[in-house]
Protein backbone atom coordinates (compact mmCIF):
# COMPACT_ATOMS: atom_id res chain seq x y z
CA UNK A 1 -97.59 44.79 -72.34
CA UNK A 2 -100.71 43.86 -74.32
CA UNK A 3 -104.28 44.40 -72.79
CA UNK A 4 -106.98 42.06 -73.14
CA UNK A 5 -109.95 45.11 -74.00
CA UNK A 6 -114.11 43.34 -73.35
CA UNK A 7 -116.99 44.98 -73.03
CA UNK A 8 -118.31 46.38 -69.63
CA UNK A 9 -120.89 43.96 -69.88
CA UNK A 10 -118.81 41.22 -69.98
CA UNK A 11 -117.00 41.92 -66.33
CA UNK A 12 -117.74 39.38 -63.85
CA UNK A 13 -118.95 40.82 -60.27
CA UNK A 14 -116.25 41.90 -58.89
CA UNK A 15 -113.62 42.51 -61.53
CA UNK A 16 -111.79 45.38 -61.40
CA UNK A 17 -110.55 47.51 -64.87
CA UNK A 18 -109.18 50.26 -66.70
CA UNK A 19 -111.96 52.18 -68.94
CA UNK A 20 -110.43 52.10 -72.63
CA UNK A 21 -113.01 53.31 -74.85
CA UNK A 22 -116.28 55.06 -75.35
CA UNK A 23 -117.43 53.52 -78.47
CA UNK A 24 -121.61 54.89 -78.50
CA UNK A 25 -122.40 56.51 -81.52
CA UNK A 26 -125.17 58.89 -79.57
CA UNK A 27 -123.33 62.05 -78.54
CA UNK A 28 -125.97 62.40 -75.98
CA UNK A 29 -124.88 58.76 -74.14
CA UNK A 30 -121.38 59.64 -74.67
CA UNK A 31 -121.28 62.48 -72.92
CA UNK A 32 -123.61 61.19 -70.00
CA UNK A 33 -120.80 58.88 -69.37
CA UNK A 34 -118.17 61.77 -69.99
CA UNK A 35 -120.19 63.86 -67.22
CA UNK A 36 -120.19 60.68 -64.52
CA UNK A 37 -116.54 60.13 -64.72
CA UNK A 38 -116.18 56.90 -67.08
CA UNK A 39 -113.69 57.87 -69.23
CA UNK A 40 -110.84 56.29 -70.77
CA UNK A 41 -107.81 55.30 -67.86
CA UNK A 42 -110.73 55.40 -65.09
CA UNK A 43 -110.53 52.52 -63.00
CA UNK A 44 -113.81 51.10 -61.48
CA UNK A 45 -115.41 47.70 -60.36
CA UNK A 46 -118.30 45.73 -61.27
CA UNK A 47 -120.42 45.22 -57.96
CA UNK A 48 -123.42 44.10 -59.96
CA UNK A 49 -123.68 42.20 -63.41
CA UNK A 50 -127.28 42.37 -65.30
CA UNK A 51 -129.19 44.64 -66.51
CA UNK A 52 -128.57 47.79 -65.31
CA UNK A 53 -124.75 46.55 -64.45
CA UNK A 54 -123.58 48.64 -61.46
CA UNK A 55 -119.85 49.72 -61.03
CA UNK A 56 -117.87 51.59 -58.62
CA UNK A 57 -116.01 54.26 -59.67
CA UNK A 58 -113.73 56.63 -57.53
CA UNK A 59 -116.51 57.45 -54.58
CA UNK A 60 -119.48 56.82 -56.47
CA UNK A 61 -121.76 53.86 -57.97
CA UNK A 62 -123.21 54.46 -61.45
CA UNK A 63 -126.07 52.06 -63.07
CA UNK A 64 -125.29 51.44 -66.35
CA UNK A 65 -128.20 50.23 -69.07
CA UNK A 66 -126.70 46.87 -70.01
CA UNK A 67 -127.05 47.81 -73.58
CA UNK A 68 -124.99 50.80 -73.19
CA UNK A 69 -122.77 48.99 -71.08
CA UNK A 70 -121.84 47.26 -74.27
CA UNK A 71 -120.07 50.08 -75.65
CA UNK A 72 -118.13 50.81 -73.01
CA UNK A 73 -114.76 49.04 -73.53
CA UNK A 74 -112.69 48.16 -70.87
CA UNK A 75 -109.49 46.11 -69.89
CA UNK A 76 -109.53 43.91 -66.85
CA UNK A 77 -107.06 44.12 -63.82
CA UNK A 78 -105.99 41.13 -62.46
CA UNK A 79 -104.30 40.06 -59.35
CA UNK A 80 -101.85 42.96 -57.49
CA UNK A 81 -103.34 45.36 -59.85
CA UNK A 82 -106.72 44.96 -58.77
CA UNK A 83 -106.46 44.78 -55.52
CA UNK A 84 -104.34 47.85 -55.19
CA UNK A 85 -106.61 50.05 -56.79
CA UNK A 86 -109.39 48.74 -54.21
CA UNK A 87 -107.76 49.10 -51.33
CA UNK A 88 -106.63 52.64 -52.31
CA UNK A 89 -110.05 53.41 -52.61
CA UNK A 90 -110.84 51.56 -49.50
CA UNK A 91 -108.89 53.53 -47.32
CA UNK A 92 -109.55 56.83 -48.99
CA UNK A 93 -113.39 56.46 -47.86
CA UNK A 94 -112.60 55.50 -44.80
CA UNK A 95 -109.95 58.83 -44.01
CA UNK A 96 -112.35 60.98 -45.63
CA UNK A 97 -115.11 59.74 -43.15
CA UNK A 98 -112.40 60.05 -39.96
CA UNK A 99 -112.41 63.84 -41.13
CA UNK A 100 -116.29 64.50 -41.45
């Protein structure tokens, strides 16, 4: 199975995907991303396309400068996929706030 790999920028609002690649040259940015969780095999959404993009990622929302969100390759989910990993995190918010 062959993925289709775009630029974070290029998600559409709402899109769900797989993180592939860090491709900055800045160690710096690199490793801001490292730090927040977007690494490769993360899976996050795009709530917000622009500049900054916004995505979703486990529990948290990260803006992303949509410059830097150029070199952030990632692989779109589509379908069962997709909505599987939402829902997963859906319900995992929602248990975790049952327990506070």
């Amino acid at each position: 199975m062959s993925l289709d790999v775009i630029s974070l920028r290029a998600l559409k609002t709402g899109q769900c995907a797989i993180v592939t690649a860090l491709s900055h040259r800045v160690p710096a940015v690199r490793q801001k991303y490292l730090s927040r969780g977007i690494v490769p095999g993360a899976h996050l959404m795009l709530l917000h396309h622009g500049d900054p993009v916004v995505v979703a990622l486990d529990e948290s929302r990260w803006a992303i400068d949509g410059d830097e969100a150029e070199y952030i390759e990632v692989a779109p989910l589509a379908g069962v996929a997709a909505h599987t990993w939402w829902r997963r995190l859906r319900h995992g918010l929602r248990d975790r706030l049952r327990r506070a």
